[in-house]
C-alpha atoms as a PDB file:
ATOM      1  CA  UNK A   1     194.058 121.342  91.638  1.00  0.00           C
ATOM      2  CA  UNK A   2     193.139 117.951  90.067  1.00  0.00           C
ATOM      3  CA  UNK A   3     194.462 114.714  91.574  1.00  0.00           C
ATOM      4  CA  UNK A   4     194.496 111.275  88.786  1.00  0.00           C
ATOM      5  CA  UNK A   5     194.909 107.870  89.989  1.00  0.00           C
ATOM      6  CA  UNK A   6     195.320 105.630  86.464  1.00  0.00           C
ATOM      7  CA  UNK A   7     194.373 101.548  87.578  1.00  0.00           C
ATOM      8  CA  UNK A   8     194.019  98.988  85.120  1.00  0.00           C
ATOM      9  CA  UNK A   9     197.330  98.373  83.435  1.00  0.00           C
ATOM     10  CA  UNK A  10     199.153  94.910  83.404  1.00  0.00           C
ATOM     11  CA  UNK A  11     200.571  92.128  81.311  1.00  0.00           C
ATOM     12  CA  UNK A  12     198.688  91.395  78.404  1.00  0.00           C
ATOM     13  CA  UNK A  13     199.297  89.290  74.971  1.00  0.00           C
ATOM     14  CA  UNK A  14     199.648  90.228  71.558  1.00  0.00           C
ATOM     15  CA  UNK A  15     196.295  90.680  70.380  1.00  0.00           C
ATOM     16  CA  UNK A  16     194.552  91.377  73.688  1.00  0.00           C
ATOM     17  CA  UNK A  17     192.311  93.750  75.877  1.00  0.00           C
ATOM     18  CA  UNK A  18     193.271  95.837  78.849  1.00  0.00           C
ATOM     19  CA  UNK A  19     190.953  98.549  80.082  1.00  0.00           C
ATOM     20  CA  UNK A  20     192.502 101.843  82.113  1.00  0.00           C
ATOM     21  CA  UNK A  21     190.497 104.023  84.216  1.00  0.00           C
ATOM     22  CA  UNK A  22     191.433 107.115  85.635  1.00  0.00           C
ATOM     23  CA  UNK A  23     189.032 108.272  88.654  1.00  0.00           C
ATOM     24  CA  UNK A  24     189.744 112.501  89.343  1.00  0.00           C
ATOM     25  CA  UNK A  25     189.473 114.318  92.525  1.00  0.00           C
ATOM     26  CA  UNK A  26     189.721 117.431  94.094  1.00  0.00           C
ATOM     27  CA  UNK A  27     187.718 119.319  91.283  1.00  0.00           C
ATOM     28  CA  UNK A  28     184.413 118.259  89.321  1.00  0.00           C
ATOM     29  CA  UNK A  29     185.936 116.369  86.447  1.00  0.00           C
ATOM     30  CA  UNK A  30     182.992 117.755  83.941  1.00  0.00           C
ATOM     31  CA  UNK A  31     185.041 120.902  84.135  1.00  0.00           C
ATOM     32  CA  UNK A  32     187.958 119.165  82.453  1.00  0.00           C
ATOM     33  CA  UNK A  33     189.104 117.248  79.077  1.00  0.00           C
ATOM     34  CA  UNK A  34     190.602 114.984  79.684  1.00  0.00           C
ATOM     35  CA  UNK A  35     193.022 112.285  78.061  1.00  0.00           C
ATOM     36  CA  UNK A  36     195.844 109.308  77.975  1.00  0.00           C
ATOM     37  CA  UNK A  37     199.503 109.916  76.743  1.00  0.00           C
ATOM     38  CA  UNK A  38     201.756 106.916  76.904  1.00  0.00           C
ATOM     39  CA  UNK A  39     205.732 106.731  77.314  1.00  0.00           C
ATOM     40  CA  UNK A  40     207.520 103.506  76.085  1.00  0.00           C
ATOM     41  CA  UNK A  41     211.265 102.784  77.388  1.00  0.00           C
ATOM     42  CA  UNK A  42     213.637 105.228  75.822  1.00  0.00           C
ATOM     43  CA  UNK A  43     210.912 107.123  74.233  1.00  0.00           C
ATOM     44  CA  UNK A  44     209.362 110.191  74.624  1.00  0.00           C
ATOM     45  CA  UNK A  45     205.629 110.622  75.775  1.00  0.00           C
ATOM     46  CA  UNK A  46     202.981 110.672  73.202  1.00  0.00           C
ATOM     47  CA  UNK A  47     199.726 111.782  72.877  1.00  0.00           C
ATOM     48  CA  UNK A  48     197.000 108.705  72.749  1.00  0.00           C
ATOM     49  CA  UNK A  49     193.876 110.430  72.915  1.00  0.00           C
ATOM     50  CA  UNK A  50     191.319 113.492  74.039  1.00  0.00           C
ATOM     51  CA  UNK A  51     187.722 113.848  75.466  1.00  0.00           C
ATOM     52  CA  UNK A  52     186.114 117.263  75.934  1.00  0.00           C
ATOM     53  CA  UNK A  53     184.126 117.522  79.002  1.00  0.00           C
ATOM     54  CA  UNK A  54     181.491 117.339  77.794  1.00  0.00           C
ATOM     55  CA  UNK A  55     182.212 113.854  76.143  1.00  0.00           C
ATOM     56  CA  UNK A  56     180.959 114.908  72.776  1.00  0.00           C
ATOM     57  CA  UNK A  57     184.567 115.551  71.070  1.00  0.00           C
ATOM     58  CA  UNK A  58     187.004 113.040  70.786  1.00  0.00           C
ATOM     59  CA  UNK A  59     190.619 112.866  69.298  1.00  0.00           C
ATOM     60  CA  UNK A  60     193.166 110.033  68.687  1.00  0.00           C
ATOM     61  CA  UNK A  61     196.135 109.307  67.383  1.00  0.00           C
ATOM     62  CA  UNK A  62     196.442 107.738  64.009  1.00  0.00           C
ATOM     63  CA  UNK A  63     198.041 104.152  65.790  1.00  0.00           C
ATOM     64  CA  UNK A  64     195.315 103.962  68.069  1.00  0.00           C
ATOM     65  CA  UNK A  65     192.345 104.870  66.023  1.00  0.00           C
ATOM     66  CA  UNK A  66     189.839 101.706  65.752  1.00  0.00           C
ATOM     67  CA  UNK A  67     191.505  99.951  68.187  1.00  0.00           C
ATOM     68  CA  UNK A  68     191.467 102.031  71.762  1.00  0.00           C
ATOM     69  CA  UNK A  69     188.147 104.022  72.705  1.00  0.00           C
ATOM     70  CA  UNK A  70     187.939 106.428  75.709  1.00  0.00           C
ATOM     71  CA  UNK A  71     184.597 107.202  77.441  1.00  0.00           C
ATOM     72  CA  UNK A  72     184.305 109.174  80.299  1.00  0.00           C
ATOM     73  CA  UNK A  73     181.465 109.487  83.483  1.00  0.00           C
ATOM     74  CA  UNK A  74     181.563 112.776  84.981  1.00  0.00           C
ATOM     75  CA  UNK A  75     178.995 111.849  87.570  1.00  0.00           C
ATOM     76  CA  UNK A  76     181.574 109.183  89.087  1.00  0.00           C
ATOM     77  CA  UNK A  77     184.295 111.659  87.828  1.00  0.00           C
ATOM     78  CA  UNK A  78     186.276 108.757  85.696  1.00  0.00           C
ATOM     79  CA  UNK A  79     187.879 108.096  82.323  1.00  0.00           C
ATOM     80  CA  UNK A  80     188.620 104.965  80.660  1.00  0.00           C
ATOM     81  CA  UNK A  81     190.162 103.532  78.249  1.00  0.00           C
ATOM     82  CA  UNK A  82     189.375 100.279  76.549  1.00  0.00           C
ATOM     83  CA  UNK A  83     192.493  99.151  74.512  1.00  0.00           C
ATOM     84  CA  UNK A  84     192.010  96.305  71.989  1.00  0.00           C
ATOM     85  CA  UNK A  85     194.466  94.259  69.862  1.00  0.00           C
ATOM     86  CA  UNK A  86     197.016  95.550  71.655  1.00  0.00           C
ATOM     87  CA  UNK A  87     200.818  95.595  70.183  1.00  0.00           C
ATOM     88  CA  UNK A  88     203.976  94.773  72.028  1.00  0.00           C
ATOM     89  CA  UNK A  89     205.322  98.304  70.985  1.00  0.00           C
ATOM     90  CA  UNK A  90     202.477  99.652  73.342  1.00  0.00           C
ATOM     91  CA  UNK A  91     203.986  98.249  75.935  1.00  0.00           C
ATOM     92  CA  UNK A  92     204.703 101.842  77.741  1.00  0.00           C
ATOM     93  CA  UNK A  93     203.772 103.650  81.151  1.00  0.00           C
ATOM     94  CA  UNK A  94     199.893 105.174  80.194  1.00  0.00           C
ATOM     95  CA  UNK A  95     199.449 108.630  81.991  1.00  0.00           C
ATOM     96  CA  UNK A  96     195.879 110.022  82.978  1.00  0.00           C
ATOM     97  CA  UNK A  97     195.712 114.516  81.856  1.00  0.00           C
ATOM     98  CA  UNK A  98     193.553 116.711  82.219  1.00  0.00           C
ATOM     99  CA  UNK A  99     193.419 120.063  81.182  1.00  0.00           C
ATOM    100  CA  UNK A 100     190.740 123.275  80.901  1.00  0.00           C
ATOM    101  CA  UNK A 101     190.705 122.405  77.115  1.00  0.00           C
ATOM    102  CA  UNK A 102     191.316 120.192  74.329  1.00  0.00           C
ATOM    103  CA  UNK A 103     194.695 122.022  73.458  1.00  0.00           C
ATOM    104  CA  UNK A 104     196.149 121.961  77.146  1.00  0.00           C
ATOM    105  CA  UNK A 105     195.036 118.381  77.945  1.00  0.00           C
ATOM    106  CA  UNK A 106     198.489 117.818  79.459  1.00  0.00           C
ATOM    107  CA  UNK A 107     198.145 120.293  82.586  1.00  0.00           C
ATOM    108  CA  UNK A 108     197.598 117.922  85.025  1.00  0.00           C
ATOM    109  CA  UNK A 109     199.199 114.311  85.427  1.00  0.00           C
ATOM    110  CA  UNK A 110     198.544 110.627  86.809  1.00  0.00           C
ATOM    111  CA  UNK A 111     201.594 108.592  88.266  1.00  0.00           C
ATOM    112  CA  UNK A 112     201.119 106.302  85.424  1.00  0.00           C
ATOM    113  CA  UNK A 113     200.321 102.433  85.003  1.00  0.00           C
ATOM    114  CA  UNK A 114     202.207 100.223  83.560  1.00  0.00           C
ATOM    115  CA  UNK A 115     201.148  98.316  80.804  1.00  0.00           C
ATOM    116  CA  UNK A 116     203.183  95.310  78.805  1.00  0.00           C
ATOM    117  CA  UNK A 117     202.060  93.660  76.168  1.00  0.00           C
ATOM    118  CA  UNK A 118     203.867  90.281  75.242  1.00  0.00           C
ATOM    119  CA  UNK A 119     205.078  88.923  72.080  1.00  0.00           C
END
């Protein structure tokens, strides 16, 4: 069993920077990919991006790409995210997943953290 706890997420401007992290326990996280979906109000969640455990792989989605970057540290067992020029239709409820591969990412889930970016 893997336990995420997402921090990081808050109110941010058009334009702006937030970074997420996601710190694991309960099993080594270099085990695991590992990755961020998102879920905006009266939408469903979407994939944002993937890290094998290894770190060496990456995937993101087409709206992200140049702007967000994950990097992970499987010594301190974390996963961030550093989000740049940030839109307001971001604005969404980021979820920390982690899964045995790249494909099944999505097995295990973070409560969430909020993030809102103004107009």
């Amino acid at each position: 069993q893997v336990q995420l706890v997402e921090s990081g997420g808050g109110l941010v401007q058009a334009g702006g920077s937030l970074r997420l992290s996601c710190a694991a326990s309960g099993r080594t996280l270099s085990n695991y990919a590992m990755g961020w979906f998102r879920q905006a109000p009266g939408k469903e969640r979407e994939f944002v991006v993937a890290i094998s455990y290894g770190g060496g792989t990456t995937v993101y989605a087409d709206s992200v790409k140049g702007r967000f970057t994950i990097s992970r540290d499987n010594a301190k067992n974390s996963v961030d995210l550093q989000m740049n020029s940030l839109k307001p239709e971001e604005t969404a409820v980021y979820y920390c997943v982690a899964g045995s591969n790249m494909a099944t990412i999505n097995h295990y889930w973070g409560q969430g953290t909020q993030v809102t970016v103004s107009s």
